[in-house]
PDB file of N, CA and C in Angstrom:
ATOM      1  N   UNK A   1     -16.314  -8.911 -12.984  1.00  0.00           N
ATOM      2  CA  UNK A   1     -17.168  -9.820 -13.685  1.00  0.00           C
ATOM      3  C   UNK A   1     -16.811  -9.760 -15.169  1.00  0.00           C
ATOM      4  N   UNK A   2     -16.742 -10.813 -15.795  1.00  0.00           N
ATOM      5  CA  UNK A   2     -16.211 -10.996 -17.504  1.00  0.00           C
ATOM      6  C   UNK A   2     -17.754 -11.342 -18.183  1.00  0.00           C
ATOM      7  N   UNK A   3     -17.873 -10.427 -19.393  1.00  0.00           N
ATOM      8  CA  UNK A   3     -18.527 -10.327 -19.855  1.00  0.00           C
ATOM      9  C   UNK A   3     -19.045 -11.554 -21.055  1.00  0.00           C
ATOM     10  N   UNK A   4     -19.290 -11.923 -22.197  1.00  0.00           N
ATOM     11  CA  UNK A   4     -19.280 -12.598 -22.962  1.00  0.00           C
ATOM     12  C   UNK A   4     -17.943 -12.585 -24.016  1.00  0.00           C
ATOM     13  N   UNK A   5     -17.359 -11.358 -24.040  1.00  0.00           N
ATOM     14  CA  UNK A   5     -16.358 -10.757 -25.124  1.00  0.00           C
ATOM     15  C   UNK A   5     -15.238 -10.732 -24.106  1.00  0.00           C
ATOM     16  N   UNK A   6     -15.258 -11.252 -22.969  1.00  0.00           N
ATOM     17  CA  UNK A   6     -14.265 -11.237 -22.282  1.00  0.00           C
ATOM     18  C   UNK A   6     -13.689 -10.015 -21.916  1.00  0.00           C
ATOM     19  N   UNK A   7     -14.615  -9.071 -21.663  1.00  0.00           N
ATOM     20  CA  UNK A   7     -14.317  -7.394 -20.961  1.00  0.00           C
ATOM     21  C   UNK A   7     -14.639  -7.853 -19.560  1.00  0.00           C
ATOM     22  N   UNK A   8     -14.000  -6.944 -18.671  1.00  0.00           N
ATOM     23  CA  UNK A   8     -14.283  -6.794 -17.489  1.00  0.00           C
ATOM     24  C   UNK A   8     -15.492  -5.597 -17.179  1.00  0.00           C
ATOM     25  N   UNK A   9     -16.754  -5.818 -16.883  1.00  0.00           N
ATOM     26  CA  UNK A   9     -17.572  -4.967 -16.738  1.00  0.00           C
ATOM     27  C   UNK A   9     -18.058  -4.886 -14.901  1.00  0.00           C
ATOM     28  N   UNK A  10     -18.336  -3.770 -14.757  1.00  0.00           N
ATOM     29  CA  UNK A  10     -19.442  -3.216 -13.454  1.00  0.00           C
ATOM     30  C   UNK A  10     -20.182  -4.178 -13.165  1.00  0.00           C
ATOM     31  N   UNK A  11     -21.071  -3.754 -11.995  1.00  0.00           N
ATOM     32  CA  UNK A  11     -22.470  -4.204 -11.416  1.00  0.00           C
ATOM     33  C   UNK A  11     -23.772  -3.483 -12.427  1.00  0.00           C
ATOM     34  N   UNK A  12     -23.238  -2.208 -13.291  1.00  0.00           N
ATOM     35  CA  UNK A  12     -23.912  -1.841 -14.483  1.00  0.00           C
ATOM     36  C   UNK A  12     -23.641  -2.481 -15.616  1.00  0.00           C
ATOM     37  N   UNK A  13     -22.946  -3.198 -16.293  1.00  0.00           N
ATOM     38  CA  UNK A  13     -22.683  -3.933 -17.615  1.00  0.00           C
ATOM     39  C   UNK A  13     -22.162  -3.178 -18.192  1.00  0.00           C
ATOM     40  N   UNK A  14     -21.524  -1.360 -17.750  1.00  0.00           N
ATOM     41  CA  UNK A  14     -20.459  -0.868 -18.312  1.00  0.00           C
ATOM     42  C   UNK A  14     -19.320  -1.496 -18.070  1.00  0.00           C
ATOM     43  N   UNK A  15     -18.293  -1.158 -19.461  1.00  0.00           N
ATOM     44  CA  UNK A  15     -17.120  -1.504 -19.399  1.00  0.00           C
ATOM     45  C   UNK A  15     -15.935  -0.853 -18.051  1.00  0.00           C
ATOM     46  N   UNK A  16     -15.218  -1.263 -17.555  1.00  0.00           N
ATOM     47  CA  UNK A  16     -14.382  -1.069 -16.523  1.00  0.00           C
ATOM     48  C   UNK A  16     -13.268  -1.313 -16.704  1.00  0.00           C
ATOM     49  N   UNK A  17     -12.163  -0.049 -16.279  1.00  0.00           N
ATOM     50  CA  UNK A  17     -10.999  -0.499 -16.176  1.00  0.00           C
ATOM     51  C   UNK A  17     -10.060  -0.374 -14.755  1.00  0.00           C
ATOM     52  N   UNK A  18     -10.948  -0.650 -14.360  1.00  0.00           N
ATOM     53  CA  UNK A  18     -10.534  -1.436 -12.745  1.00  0.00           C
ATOM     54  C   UNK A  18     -10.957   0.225 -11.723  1.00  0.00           C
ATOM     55  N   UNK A  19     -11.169   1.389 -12.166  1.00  0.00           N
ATOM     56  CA  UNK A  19     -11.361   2.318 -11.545  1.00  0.00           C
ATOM     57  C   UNK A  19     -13.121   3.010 -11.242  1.00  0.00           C
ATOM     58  N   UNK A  20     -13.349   2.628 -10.684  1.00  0.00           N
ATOM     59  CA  UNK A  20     -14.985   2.041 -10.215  1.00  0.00           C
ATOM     60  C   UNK A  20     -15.058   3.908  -9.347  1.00  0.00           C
ATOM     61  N   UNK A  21     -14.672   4.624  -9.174  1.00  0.00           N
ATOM     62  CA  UNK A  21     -14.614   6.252  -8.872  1.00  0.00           C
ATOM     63  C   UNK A  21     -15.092   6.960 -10.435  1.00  0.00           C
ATOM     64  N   UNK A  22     -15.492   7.946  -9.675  1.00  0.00           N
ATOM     65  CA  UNK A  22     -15.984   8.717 -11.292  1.00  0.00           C
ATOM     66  C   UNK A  22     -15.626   9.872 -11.377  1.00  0.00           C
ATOM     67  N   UNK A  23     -14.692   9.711 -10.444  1.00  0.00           N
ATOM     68  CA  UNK A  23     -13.443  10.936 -10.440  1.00  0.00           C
ATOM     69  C   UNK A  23     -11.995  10.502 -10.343  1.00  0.00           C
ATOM     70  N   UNK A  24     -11.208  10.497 -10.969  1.00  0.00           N
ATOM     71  CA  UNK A  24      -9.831   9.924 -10.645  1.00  0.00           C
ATOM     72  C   UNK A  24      -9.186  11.401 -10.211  1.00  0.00           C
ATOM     73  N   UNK A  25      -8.427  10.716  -8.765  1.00  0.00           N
ATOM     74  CA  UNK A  25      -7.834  11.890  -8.047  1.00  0.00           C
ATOM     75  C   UNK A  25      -6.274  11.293  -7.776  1.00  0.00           C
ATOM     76  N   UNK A  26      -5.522  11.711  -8.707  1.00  0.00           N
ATOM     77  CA  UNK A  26      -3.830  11.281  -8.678  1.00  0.00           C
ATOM     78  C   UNK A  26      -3.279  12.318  -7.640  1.00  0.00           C
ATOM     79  N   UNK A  27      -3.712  13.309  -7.239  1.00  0.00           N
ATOM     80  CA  UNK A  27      -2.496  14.051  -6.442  1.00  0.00           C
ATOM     81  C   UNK A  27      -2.612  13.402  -4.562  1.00  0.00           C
ATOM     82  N   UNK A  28      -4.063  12.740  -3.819  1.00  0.00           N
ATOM     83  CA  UNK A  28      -4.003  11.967  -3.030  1.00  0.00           C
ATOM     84  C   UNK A  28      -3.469  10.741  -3.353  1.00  0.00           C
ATOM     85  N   UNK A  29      -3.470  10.213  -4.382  1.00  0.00           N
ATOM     86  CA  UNK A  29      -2.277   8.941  -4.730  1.00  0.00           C
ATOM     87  C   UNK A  29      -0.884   8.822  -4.624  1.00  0.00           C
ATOM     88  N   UNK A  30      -0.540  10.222  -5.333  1.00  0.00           N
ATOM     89  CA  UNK A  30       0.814  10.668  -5.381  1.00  0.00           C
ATOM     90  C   UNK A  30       1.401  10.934  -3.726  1.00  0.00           C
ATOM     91  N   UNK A  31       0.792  11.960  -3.067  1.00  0.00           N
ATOM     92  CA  UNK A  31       0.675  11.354  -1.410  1.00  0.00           C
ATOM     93  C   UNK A  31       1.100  10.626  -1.041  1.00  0.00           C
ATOM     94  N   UNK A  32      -0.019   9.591  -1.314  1.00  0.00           N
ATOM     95  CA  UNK A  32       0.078   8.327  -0.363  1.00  0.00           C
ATOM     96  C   UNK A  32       1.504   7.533  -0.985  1.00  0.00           C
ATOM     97  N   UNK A  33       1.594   7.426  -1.871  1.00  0.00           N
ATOM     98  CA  UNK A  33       3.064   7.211  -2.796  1.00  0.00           C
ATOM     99  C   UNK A  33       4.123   7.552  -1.950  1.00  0.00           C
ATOM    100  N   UNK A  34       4.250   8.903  -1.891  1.00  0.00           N
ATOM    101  CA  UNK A  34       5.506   9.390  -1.236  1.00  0.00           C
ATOM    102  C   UNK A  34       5.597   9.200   0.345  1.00  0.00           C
ATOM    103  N   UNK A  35       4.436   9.532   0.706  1.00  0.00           N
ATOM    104  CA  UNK A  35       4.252   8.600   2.430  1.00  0.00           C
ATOM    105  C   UNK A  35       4.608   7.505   2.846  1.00  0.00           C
ATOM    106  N   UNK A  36       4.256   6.170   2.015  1.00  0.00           N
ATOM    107  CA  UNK A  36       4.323   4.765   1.955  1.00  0.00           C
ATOM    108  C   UNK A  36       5.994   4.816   1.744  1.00  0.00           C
ATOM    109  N   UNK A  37       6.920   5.193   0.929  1.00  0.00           N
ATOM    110  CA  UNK A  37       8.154   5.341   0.125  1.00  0.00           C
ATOM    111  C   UNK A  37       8.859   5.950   1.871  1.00  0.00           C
ATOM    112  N   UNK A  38       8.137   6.829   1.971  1.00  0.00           N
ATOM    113  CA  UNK A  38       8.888   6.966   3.382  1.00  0.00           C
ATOM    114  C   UNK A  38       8.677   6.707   4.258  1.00  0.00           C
ATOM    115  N   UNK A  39       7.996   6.017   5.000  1.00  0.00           N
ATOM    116  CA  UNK A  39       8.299   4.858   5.845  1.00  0.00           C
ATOM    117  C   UNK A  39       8.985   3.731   5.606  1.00  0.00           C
ATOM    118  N   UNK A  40       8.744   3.026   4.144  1.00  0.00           N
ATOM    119  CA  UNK A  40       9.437   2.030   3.788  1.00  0.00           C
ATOM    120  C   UNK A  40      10.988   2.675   4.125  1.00  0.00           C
ATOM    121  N   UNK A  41      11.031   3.957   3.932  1.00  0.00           N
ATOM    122  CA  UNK A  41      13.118   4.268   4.194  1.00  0.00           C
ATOM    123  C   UNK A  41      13.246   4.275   5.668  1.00  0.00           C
ATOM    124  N   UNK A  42      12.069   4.447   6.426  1.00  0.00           N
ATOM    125  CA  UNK A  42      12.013   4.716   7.725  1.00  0.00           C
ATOM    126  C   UNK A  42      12.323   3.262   8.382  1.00  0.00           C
ATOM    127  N   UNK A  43      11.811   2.104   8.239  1.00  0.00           N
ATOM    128  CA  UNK A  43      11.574   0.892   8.118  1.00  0.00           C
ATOM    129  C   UNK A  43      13.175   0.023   8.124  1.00  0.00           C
ATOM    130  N   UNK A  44      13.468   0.458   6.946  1.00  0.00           N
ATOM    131  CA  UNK A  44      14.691  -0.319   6.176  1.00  0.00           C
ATOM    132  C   UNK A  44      15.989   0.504   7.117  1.00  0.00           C
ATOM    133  N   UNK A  45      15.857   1.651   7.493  1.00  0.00           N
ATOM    134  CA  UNK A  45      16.932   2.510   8.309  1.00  0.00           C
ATOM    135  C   UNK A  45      16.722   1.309   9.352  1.00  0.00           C
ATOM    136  N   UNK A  46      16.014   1.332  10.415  1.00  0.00           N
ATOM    137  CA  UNK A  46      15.770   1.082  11.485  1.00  0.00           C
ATOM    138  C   UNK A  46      16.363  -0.453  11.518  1.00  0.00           C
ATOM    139  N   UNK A  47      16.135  -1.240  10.549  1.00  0.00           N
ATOM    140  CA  UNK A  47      16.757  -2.716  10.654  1.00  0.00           C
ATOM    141  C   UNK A  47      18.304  -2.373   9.745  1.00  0.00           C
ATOM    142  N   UNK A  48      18.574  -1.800   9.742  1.00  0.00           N
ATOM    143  CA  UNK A  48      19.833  -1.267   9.139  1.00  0.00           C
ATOM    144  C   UNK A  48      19.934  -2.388   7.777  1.00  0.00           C
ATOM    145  N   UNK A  49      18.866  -1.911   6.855  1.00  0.00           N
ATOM    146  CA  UNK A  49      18.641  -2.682   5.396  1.00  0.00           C
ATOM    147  C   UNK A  49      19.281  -1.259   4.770  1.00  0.00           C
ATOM    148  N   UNK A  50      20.378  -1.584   3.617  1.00  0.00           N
ATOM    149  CA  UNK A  50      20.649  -0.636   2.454  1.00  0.00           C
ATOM    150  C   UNK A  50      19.928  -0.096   1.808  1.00  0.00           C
ATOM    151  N   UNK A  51      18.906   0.696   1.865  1.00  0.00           N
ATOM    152  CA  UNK A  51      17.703   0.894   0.716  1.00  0.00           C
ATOM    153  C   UNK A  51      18.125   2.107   0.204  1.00  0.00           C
ATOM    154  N   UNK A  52      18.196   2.429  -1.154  1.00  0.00           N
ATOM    155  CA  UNK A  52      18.401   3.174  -1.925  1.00  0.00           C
ATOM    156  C   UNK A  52      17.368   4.028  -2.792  1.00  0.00           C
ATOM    157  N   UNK A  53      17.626   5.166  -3.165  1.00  0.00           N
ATOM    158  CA  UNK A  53      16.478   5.704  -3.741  1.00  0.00           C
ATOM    159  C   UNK A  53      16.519   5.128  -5.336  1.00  0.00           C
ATOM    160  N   UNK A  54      15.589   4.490  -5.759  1.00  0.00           N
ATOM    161  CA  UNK A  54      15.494   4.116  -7.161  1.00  0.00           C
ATOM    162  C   UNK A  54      15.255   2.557  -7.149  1.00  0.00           C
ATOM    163  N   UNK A  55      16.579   1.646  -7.922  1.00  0.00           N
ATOM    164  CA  UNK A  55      17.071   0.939  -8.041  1.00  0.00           C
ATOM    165  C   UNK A  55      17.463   0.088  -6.716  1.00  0.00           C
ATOM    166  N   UNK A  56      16.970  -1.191  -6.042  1.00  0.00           N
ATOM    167  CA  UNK A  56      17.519  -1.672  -5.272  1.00  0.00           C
ATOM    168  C   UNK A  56      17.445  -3.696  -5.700  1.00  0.00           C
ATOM    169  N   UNK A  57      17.805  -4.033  -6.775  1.00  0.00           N
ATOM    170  CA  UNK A  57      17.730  -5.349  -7.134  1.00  0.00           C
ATOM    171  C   UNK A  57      19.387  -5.664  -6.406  1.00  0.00           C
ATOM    172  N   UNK A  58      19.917  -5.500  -5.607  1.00  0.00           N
ATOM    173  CA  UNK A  58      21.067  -5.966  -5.091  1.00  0.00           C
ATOM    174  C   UNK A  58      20.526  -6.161  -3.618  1.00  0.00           C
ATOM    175  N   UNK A  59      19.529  -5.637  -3.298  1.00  0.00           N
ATOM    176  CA  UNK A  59      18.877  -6.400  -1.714  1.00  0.00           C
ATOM    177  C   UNK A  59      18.694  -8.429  -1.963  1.00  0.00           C
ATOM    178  N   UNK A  60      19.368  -8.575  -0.684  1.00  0.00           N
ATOM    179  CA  UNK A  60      18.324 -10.186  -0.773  1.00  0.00           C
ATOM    180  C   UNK A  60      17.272 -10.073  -0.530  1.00  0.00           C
ATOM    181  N   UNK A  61      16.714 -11.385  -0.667  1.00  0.00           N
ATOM    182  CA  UNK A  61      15.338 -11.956  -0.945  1.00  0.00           C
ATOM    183  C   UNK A  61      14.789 -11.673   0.873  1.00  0.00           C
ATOM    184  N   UNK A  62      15.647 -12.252   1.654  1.00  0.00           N
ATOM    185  CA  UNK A  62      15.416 -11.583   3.324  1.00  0.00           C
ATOM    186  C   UNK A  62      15.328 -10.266   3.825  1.00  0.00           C
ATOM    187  N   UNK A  63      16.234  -9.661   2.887  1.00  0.00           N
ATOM    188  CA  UNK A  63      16.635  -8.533   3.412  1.00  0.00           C
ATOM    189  C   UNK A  63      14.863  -7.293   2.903  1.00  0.00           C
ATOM    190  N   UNK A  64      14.943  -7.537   1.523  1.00  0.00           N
ATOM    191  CA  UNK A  64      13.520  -7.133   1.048  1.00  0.00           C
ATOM    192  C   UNK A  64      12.119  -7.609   1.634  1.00  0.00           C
ATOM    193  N   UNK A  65      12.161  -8.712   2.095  1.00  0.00           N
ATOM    194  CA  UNK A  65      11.042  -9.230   2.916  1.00  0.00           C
ATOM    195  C   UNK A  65      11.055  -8.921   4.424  1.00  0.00           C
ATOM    196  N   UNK A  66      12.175  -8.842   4.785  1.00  0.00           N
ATOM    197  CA  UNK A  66      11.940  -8.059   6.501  1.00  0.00           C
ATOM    198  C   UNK A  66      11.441  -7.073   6.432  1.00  0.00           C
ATOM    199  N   UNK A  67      12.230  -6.083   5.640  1.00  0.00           N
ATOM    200  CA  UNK A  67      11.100  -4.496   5.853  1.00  0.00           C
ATOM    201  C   UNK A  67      10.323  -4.608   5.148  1.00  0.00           C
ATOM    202  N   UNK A  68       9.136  -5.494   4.295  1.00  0.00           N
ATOM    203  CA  UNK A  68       8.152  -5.770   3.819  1.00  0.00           C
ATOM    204  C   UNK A  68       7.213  -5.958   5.372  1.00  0.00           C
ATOM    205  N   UNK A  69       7.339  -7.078   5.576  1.00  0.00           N
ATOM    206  CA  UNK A  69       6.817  -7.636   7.032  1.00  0.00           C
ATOM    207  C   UNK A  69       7.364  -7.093   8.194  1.00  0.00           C
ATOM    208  N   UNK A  70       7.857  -6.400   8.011  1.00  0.00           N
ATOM    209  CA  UNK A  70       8.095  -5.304   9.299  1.00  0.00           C
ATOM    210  C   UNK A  70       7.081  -4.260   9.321  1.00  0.00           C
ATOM    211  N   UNK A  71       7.040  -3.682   7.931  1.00  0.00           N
ATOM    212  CA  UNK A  71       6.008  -2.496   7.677  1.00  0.00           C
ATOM    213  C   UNK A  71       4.510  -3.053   7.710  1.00  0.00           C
ATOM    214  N   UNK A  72       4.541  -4.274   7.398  1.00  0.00           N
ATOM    215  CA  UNK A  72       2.874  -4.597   7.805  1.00  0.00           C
ATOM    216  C   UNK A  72       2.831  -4.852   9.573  1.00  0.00           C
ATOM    217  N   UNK A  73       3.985  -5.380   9.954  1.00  0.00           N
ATOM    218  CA  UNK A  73       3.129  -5.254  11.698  1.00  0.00           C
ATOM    219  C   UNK A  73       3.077  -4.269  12.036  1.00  0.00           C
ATOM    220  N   UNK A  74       4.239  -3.532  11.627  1.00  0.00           N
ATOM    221  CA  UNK A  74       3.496  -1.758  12.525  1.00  0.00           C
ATOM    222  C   UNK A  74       2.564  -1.479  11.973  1.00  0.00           C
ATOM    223  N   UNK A  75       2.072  -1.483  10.592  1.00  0.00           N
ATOM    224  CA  UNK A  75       0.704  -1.085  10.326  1.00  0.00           C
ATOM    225  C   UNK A  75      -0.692  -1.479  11.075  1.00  0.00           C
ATOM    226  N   UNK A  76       0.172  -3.001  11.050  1.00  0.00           N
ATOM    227  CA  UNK A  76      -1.310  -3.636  12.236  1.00  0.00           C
ATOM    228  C   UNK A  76      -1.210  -2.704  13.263  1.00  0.00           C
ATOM    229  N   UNK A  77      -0.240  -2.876  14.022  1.00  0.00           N
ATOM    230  CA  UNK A  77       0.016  -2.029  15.361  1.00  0.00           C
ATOM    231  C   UNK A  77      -1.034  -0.837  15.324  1.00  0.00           C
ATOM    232  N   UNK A  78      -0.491   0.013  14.343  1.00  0.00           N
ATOM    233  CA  UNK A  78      -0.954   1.178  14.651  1.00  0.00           C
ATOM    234  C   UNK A  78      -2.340   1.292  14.379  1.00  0.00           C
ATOM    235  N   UNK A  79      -2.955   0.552  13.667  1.00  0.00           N
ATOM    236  CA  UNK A  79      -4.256   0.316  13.096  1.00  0.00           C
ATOM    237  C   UNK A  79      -5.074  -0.467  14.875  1.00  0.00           C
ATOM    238  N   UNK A  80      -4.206  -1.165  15.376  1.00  0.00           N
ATOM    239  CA  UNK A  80      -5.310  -1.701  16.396  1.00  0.00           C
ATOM    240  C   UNK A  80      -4.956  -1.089  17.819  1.00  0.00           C
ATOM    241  N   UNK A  81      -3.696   0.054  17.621  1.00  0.00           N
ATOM    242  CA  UNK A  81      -3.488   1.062  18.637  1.00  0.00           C
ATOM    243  C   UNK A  81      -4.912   2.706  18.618  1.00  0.00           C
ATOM    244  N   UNK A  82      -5.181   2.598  17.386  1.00  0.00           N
ATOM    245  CA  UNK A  82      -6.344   3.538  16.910  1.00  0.00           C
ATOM    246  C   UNK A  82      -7.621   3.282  17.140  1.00  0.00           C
ATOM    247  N   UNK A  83      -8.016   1.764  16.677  1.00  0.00           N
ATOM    248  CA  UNK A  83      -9.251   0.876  17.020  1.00  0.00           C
ATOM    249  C   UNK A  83      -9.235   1.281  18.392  1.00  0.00           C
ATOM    250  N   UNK A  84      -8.592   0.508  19.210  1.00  0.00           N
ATOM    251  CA  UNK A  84      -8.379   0.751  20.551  1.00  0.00           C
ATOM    252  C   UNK A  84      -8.771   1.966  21.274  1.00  0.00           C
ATOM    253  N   UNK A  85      -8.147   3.050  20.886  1.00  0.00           N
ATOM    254  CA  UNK A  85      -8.264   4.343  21.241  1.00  0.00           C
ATOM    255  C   UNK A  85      -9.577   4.930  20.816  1.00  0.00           C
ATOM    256  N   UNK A  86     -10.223   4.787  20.026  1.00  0.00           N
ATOM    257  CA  UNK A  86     -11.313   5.292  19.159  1.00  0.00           C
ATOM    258  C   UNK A  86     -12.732   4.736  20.063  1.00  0.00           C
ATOM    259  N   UNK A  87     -12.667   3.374  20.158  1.00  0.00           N
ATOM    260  CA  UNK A  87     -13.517   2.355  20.903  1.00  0.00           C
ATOM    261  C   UNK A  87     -13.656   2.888  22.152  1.00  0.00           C
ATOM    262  N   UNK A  88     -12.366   3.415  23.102  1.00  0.00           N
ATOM    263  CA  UNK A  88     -12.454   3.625  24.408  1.00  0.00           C
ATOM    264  C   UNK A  88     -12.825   5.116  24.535  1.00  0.00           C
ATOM    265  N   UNK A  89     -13.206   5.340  23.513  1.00  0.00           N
ATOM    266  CA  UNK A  89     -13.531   7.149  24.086  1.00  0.00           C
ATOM    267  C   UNK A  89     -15.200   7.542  24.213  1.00  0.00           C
ATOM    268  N   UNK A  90     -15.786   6.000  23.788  1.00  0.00           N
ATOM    269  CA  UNK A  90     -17.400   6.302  23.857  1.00  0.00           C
ATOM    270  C   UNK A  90     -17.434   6.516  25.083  1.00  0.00           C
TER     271      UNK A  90
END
């Protein structure tokens, strides 16, 4: 929500900078960082995409978007392989 001064404020009319926790916890970020980073290599192996550690602006525009949209259907997958499993155990 934008304020009169054009700040982004809360559901309190404090100022916000997009982190709405009142604890910032970087080392579960950092985690999930390096988790996400490896699957994406896991991903890009598997369709035999070049992915490199760092620097990869020499991928095409296909080649970067397959293991983009590759990594979201297995996510679905596994997300409605869990639903699934979770649901059937009542």
């Amino acid at each position: 929500m934008m304020n009169n001064n054009g700040m982004n404020t809360n559901q309190n009319g404090n100022g916000s900078n997009g982190n709405n926790s009142s604890s910032n916890n970087n080392s579960g970020s950092k985690a999930n960082k390096k988790n996400m980073q490896s699957f994406k290599t896991e991903v890009a192996n598997s369709m035999n995409v070049n992915l490199k550690k760092g620097y990869n602006g020499d991928l095409t525009s296909r080649e970067a978007g397959s293991v983009g949209g590759e990594m979201v259907k297995r996510m679905i997958a596994y997300a409605q392989d869990n639903m699934n499993n979770n649901g059937s155990a009542k």
